[in-house]
PDB file of N, CA and C in Angstrom:
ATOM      1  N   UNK A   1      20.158  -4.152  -8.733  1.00  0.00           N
ATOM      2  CA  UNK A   1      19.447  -2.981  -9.207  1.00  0.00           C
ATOM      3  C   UNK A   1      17.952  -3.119  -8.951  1.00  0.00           C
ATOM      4  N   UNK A   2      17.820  -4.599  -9.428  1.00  0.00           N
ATOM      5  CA  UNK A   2      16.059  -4.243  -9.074  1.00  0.00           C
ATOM      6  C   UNK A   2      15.601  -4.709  -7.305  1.00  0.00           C
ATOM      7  N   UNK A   3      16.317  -4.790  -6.922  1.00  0.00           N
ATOM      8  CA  UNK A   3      16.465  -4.870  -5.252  1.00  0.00           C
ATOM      9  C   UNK A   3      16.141  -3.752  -4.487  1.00  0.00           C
ATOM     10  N   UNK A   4      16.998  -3.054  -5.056  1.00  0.00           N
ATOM     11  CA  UNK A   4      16.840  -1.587  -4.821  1.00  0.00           C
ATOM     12  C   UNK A   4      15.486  -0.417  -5.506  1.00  0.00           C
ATOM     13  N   UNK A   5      15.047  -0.801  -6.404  1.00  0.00           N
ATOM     14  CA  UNK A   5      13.983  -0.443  -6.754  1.00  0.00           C
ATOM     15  C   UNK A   5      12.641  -1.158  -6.034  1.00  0.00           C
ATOM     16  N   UNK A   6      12.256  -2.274  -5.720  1.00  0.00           N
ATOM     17  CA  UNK A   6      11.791  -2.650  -4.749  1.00  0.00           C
ATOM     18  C   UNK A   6      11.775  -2.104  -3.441  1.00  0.00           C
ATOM     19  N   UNK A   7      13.175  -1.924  -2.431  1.00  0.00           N
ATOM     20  CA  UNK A   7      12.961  -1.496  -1.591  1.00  0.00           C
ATOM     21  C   UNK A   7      12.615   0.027  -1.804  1.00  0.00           C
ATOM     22  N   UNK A   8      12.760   0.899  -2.473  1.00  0.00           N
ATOM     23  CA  UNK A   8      12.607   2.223  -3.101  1.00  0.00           C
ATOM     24  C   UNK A   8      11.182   2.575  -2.751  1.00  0.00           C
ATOM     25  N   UNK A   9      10.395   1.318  -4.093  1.00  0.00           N
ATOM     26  CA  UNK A   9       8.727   1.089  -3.634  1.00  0.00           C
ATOM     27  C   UNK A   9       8.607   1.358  -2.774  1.00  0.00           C
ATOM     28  N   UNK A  10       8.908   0.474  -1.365  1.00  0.00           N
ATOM     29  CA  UNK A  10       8.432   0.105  -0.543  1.00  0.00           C
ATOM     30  C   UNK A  10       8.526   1.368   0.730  1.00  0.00           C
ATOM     31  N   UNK A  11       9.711   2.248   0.317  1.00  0.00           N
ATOM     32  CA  UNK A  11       9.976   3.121   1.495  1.00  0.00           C
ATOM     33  C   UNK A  11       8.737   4.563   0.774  1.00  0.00           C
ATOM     34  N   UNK A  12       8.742   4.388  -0.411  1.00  0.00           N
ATOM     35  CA  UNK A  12       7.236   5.470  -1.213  1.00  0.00           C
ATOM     36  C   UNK A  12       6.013   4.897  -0.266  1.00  0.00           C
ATOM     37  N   UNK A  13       5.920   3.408  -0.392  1.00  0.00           N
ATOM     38  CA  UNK A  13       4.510   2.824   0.076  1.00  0.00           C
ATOM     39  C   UNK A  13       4.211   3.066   1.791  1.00  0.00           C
ATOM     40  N   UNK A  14       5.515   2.749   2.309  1.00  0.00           N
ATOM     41  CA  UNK A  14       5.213   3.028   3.691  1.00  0.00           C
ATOM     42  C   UNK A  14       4.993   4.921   4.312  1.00  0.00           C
ATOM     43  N   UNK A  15       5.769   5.666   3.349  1.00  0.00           N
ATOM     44  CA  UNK A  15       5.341   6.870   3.343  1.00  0.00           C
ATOM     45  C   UNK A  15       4.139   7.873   3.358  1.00  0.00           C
ATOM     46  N   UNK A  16       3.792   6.676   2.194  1.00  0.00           N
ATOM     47  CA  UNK A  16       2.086   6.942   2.037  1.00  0.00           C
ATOM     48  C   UNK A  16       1.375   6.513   3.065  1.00  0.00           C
ATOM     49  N   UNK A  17       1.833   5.308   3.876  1.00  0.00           N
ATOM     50  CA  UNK A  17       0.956   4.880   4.859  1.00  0.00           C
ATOM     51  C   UNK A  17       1.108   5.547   5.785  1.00  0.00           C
ATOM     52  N   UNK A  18       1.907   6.220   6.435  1.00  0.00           N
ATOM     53  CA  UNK A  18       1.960   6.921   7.409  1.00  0.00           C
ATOM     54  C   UNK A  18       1.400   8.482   6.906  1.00  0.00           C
ATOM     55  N   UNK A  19       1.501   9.190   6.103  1.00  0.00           N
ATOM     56  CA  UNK A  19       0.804  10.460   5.655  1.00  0.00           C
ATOM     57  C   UNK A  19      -0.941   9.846   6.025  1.00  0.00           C
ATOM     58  N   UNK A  20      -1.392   8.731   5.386  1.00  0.00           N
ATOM     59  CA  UNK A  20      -2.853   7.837   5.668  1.00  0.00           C
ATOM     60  C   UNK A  20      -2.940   8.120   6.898  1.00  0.00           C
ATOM     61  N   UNK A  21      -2.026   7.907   7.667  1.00  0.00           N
ATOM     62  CA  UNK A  21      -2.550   7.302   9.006  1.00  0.00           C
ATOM     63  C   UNK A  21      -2.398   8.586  10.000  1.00  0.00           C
ATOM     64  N   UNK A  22      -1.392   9.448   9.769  1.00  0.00           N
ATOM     65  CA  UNK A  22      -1.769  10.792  10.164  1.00  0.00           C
ATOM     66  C   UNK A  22      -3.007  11.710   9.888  1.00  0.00           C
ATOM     67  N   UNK A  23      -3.146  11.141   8.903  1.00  0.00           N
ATOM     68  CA  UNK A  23      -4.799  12.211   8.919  1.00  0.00           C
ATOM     69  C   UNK A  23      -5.858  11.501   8.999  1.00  0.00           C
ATOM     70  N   UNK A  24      -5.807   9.977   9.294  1.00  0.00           N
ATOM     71  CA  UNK A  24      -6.719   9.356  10.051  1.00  0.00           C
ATOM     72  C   UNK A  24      -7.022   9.729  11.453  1.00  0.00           C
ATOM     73  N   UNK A  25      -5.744   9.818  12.128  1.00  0.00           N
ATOM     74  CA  UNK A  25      -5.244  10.330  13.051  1.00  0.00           C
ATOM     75  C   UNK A  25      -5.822  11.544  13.862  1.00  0.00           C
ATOM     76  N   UNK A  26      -5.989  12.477  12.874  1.00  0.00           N
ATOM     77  CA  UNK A  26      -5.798  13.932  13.132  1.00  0.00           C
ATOM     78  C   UNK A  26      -7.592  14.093  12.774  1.00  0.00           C
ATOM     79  N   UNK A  27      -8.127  13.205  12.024  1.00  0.00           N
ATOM     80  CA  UNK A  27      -9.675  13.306  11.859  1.00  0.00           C
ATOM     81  C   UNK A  27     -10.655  12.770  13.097  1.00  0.00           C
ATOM     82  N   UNK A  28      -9.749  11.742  13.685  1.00  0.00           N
ATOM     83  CA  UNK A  28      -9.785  10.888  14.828  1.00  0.00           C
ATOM     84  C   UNK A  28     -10.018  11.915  16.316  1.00  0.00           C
ATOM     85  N   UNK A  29      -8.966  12.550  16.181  1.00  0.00           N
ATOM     86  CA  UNK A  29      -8.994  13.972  17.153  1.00  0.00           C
ATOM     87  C   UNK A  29     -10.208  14.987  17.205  1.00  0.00           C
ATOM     88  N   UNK A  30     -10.206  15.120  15.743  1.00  0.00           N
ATOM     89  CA  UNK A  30     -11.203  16.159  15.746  1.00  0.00           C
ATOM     90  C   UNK A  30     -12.756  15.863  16.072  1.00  0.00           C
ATOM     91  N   UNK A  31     -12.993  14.724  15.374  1.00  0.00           N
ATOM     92  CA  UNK A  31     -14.418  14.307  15.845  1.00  0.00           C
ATOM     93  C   UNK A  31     -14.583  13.036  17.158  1.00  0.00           C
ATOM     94  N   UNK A  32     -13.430  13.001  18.029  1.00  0.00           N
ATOM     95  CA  UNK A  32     -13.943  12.021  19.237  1.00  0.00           C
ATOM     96  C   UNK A  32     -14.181  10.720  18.760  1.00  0.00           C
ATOM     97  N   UNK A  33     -13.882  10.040  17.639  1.00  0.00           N
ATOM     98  CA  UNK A  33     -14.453   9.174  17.739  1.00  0.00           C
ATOM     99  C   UNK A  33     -13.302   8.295  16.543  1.00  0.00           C
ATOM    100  N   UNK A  34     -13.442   6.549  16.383  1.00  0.00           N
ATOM    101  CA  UNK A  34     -12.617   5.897  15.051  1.00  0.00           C
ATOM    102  C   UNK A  34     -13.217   6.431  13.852  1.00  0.00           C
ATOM    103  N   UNK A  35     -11.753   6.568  13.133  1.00  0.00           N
ATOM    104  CA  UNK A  35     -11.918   7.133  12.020  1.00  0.00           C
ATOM    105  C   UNK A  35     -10.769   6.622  10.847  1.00  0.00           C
ATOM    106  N   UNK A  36     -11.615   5.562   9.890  1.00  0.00           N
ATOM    107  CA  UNK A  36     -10.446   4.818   9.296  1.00  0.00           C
ATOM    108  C   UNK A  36     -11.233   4.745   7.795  1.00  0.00           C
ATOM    109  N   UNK A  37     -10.061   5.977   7.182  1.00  0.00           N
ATOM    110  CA  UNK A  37     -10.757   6.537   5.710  1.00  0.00           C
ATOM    111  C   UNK A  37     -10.266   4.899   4.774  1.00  0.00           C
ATOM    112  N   UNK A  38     -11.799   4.927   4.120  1.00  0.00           N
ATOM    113  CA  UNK A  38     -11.554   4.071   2.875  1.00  0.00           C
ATOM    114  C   UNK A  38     -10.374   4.296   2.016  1.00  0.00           C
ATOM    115  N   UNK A  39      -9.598   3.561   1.342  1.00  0.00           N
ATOM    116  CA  UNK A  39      -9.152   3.878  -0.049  1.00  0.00           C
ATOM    117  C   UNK A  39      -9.774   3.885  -0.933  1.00  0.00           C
ATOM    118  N   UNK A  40     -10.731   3.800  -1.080  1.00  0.00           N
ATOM    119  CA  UNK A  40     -11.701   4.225  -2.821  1.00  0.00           C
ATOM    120  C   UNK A  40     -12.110   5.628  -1.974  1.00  0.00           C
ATOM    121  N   UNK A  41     -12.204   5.993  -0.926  1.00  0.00           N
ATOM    122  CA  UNK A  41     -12.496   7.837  -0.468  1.00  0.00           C
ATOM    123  C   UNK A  41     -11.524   8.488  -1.019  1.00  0.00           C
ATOM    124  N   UNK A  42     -10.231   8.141   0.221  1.00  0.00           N
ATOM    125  CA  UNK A  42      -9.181   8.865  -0.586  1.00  0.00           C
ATOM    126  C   UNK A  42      -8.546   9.136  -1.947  1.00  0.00           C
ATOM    127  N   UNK A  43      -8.922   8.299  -2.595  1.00  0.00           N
ATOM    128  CA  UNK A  43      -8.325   7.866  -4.062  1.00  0.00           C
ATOM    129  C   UNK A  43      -9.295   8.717  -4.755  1.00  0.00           C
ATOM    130  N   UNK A  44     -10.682   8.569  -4.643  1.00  0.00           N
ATOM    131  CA  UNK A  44     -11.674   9.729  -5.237  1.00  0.00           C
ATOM    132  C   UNK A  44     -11.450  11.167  -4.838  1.00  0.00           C
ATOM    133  N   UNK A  45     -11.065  11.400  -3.927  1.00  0.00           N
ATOM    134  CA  UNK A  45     -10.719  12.762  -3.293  1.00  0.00           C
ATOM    135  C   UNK A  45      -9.537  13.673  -4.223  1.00  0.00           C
ATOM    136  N   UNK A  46      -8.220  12.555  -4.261  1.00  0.00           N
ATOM    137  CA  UNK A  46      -7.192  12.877  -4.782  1.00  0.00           C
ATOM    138  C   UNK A  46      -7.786  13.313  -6.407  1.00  0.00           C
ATOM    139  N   UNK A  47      -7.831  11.725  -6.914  1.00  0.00           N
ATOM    140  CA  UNK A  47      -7.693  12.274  -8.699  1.00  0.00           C
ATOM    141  C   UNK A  47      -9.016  10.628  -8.919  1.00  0.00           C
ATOM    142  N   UNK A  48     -10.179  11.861  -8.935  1.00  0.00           N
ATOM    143  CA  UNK A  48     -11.470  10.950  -9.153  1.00  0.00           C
ATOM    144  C   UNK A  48     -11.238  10.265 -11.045  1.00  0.00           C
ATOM    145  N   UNK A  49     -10.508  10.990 -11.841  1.00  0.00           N
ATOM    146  CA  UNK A  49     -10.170  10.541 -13.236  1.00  0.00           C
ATOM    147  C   UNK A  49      -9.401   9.603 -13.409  1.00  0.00           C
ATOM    148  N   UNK A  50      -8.510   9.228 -12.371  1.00  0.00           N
ATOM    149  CA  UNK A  50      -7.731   8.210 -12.567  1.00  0.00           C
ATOM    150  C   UNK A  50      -8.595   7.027 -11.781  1.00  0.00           C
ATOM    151  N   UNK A  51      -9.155   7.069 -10.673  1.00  0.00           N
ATOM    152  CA  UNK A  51     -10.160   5.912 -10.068  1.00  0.00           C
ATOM    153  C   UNK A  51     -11.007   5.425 -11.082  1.00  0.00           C
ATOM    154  N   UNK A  52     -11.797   6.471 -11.991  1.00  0.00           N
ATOM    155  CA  UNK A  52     -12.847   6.198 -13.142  1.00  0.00           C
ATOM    156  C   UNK A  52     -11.943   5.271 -14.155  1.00  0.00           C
ATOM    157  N   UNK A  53     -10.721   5.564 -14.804  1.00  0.00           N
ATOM    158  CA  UNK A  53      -9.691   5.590 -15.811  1.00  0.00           C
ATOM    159  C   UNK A  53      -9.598   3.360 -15.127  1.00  0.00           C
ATOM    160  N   UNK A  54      -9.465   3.502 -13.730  1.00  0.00           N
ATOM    161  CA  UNK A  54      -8.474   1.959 -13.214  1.00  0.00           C
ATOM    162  C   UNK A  54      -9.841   1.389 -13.293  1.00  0.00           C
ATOM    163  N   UNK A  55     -11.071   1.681 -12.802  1.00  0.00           N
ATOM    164  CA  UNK A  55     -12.460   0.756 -13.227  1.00  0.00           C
ATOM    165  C   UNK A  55     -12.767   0.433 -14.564  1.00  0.00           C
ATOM    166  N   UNK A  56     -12.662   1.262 -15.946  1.00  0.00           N
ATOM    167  CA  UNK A  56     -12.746   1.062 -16.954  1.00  0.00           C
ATOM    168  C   UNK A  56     -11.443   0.217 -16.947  1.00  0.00           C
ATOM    169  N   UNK A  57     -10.422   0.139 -16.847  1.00  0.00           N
ATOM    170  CA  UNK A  57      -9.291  -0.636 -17.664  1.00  0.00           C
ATOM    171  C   UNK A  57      -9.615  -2.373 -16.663  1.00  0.00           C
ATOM    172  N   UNK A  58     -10.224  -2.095 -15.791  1.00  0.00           N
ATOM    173  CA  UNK A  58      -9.826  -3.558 -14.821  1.00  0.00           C
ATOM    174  C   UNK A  58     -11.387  -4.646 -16.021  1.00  0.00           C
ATOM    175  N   UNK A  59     -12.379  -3.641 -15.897  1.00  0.00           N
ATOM    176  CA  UNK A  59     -13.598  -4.162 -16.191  1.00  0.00           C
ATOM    177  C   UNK A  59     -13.392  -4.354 -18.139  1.00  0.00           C
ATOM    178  N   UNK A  60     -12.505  -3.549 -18.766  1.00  0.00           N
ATOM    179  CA  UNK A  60     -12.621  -4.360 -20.185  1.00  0.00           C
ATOM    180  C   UNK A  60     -11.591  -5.492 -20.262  1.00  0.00           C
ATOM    181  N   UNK A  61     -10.517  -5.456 -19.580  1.00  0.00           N
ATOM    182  CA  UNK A  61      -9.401  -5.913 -19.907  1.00  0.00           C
ATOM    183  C   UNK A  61      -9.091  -7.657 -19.032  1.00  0.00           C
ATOM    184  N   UNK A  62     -10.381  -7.294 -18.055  1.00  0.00           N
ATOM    185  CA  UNK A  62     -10.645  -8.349 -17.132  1.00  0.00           C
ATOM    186  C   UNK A  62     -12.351  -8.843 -16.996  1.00  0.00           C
ATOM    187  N   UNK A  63     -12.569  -9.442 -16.262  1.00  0.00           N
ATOM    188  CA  UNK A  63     -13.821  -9.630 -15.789  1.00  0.00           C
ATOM    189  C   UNK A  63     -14.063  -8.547 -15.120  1.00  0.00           C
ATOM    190  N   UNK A  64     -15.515  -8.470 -15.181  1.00  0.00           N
ATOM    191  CA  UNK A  64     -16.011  -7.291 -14.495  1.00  0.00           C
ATOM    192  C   UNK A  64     -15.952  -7.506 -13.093  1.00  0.00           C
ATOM    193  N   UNK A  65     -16.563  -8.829 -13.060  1.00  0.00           N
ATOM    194  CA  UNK A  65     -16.293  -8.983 -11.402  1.00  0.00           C
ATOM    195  C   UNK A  65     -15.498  -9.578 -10.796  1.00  0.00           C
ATOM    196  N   UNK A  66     -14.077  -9.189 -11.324  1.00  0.00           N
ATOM    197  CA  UNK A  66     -13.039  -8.868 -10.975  1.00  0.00           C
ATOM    198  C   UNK A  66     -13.107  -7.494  -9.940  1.00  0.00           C
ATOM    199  N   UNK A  67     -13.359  -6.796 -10.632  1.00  0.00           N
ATOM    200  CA  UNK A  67     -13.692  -5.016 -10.414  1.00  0.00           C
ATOM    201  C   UNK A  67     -14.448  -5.315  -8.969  1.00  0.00           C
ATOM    202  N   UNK A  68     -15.609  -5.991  -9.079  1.00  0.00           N
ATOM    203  CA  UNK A  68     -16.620  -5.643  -8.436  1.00  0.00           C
ATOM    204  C   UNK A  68     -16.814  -6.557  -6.553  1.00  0.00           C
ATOM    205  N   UNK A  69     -15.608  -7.071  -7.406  1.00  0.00           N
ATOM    206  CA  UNK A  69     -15.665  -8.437  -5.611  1.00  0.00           C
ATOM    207  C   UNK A  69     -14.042  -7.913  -5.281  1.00  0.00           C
ATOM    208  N   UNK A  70     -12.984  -8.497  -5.887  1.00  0.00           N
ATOM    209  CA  UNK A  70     -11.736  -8.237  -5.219  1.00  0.00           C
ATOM    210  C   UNK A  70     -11.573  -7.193  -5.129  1.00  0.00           C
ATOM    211  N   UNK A  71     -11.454  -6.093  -6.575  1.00  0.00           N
ATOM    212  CA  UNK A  71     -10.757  -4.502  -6.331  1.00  0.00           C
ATOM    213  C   UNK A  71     -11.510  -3.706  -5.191  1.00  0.00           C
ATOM    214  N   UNK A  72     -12.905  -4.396  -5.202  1.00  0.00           N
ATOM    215  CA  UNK A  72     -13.695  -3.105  -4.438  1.00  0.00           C
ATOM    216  C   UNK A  72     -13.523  -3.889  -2.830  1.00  0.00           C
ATOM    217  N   UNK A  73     -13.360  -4.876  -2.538  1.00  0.00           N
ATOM    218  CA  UNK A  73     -13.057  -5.721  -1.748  1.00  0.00           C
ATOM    219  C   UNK A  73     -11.603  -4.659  -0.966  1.00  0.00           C
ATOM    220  N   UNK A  74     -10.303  -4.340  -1.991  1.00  0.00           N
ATOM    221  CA  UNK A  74      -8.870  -3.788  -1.294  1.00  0.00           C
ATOM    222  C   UNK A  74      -9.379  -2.312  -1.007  1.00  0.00           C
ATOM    223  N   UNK A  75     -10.454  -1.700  -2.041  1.00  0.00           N
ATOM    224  CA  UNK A  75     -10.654  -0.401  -1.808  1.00  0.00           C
ATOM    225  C   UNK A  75     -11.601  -0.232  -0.652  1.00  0.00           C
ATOM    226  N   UNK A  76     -12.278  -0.968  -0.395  1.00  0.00           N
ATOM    227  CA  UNK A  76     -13.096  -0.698   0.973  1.00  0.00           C
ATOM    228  C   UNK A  76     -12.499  -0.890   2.110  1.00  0.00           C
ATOM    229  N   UNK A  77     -10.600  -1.835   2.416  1.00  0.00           N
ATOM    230  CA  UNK A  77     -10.458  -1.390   3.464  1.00  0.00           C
ATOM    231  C   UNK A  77      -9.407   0.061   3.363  1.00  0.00           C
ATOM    232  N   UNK A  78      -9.243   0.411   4.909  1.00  0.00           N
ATOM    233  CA  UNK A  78      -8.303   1.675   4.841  1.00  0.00           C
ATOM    234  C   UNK A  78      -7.292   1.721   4.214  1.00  0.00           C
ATOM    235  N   UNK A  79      -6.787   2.647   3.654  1.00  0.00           N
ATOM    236  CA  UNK A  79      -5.830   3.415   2.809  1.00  0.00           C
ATOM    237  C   UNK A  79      -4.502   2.910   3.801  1.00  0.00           C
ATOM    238  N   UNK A  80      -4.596   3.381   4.969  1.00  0.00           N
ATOM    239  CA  UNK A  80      -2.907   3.152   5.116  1.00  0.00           C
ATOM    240  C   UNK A  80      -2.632   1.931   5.394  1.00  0.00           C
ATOM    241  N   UNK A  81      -3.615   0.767   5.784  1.00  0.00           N
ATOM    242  CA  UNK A  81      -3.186  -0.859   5.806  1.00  0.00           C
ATOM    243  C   UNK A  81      -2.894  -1.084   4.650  1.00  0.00           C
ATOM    244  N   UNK A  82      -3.644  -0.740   3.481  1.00  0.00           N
ATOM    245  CA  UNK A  82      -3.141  -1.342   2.018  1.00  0.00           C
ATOM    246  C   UNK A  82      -1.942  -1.002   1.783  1.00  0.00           C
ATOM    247  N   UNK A  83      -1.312   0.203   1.829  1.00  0.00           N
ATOM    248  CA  UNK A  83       0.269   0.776   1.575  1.00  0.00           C
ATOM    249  C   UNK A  83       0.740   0.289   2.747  1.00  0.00           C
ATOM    250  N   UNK A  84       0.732   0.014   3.689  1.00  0.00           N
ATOM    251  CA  UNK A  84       1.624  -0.480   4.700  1.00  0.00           C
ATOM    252  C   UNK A  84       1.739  -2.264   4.138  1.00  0.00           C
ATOM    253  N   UNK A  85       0.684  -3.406   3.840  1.00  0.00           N
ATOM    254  CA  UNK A  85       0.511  -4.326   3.180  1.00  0.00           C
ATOM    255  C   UNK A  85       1.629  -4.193   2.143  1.00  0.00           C
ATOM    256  N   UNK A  86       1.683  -3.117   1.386  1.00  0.00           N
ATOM    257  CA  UNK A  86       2.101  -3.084   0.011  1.00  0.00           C
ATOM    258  C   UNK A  86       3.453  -3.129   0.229  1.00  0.00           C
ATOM    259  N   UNK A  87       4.264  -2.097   1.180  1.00  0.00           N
ATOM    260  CA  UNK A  87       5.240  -1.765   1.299  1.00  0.00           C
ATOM    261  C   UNK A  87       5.806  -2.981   2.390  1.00  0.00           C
ATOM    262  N   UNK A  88       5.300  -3.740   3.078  1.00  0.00           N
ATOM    263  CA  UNK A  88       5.875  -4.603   3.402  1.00  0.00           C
ATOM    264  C   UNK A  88       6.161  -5.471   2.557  1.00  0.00           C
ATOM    265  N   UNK A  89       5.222  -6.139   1.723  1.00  0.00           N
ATOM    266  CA  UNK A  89       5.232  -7.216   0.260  1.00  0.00           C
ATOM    267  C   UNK A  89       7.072  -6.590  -0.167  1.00  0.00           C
ATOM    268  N   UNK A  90       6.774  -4.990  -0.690  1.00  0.00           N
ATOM    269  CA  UNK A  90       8.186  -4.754  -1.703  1.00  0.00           C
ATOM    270  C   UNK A  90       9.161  -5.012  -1.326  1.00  0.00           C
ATOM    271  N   UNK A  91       9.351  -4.821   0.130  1.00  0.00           N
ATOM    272  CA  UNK A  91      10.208  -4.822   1.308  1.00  0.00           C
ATOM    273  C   UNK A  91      10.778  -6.350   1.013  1.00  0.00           C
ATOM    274  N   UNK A  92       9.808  -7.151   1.376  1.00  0.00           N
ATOM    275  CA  UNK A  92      10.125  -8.742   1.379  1.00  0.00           C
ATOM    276  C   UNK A  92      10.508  -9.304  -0.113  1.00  0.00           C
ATOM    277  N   UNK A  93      10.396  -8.810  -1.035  1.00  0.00           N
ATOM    278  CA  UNK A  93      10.507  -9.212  -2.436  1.00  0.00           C
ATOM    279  C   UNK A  93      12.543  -7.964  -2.526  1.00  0.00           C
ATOM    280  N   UNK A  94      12.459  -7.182  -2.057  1.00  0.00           N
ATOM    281  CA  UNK A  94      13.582  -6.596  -2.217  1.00  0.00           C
ATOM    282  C   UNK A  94      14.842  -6.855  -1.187  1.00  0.00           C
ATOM    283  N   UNK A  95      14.579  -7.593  -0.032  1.00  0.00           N
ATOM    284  CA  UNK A  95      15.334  -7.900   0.864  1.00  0.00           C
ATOM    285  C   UNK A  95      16.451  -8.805   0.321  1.00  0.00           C
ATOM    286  N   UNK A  96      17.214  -9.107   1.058  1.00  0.00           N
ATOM    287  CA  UNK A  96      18.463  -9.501   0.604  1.00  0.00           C
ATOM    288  C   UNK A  96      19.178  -9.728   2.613  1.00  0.00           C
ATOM    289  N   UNK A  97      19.442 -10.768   2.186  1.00  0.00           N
ATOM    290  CA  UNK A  97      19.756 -11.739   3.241  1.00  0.00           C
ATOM    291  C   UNK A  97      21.300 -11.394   3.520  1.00  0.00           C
ATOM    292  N   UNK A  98      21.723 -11.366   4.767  1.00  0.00           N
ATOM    293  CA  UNK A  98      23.390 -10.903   4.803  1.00  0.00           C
ATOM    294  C   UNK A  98      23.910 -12.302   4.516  1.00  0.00           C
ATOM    295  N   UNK A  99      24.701 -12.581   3.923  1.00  0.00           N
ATOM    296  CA  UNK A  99      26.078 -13.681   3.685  1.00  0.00           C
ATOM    297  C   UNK A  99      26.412 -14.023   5.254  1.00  0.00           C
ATOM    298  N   UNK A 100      26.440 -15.217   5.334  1.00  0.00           N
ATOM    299  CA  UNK A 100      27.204 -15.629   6.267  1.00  0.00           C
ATOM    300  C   UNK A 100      28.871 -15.794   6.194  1.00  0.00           C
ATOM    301  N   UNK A 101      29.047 -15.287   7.289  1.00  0.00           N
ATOM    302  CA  UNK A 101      30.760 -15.153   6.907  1.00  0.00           C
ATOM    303  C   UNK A 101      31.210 -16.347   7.622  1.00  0.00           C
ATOM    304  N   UNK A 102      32.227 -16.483   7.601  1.00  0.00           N
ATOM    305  CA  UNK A 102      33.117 -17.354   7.995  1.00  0.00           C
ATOM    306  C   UNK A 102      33.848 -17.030   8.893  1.00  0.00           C
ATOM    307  N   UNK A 103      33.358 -18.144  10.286  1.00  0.00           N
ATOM    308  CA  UNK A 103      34.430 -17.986  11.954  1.00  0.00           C
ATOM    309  C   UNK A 103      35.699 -18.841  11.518  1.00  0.00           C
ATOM    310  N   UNK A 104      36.752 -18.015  11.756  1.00  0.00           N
ATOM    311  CA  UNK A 104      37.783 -18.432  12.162  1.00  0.00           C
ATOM    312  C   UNK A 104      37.931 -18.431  13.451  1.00  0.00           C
ATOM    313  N   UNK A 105      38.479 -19.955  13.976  1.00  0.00           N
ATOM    314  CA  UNK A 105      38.861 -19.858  15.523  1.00  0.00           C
ATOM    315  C   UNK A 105      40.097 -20.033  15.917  1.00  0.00           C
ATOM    316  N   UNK A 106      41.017 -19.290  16.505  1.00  0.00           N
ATOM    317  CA  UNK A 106      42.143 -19.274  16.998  1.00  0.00           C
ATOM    318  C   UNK A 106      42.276 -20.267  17.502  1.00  0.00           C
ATOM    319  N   UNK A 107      42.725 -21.270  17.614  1.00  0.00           N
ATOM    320  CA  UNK A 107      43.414 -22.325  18.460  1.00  0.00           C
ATOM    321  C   UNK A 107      44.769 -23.262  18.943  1.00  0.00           C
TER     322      UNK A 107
END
């Protein structure tokens, strides 16, 4: 069960990375030139209350510079490496190895 919720994650996370990477993509087109949106952009774009909401909870509940070296560290690179990162991690934590079966040999 939780195998499957893992890989679940992981097919949400890679989803997201590719929606990322299409409109990296498609921004890429429009202005001629690389174009590889932050995740603290996108994430402010979406729902700036919940970005404000994850800085307050990281900075009381943790060190501040926690917040201020690692988190801002994952949010400064692009959005769809982190969900592609992510969704590979769930992927590998949800995988499940086939059984080796057993050769019988006629002889």
């Amino acid at each position: 069960m939780f195998r499957f919720l893992f890989r679940l994650a992981a097919m949400v996370s890679l989803s997201v990375a590719v929606i990322m990477a299409v409109l990296d993509a498609t921004r890429m087109v429009a202005v001629s030139a690389l174009v590889m949106t932050p995740l603290k952009t996108s994430w402010n774009r979406v729902s700036p209350e919940t970005l404000g909401a994850a800085e307050m909870f990281v900075r009381e509940k943790f060190n501040p510079l926690v917040w201020d070296v690692a988190v801002n560290w994952v949010l400064a690179l692009p959005g769809f490496v982190v969900f592609l990162v992510l969704a590979f991690l769930l992927y590998a934590i949800g995988y499940r190895r086939a059984r080796p079966q057993a050769r019988h040999v006629a002889g």
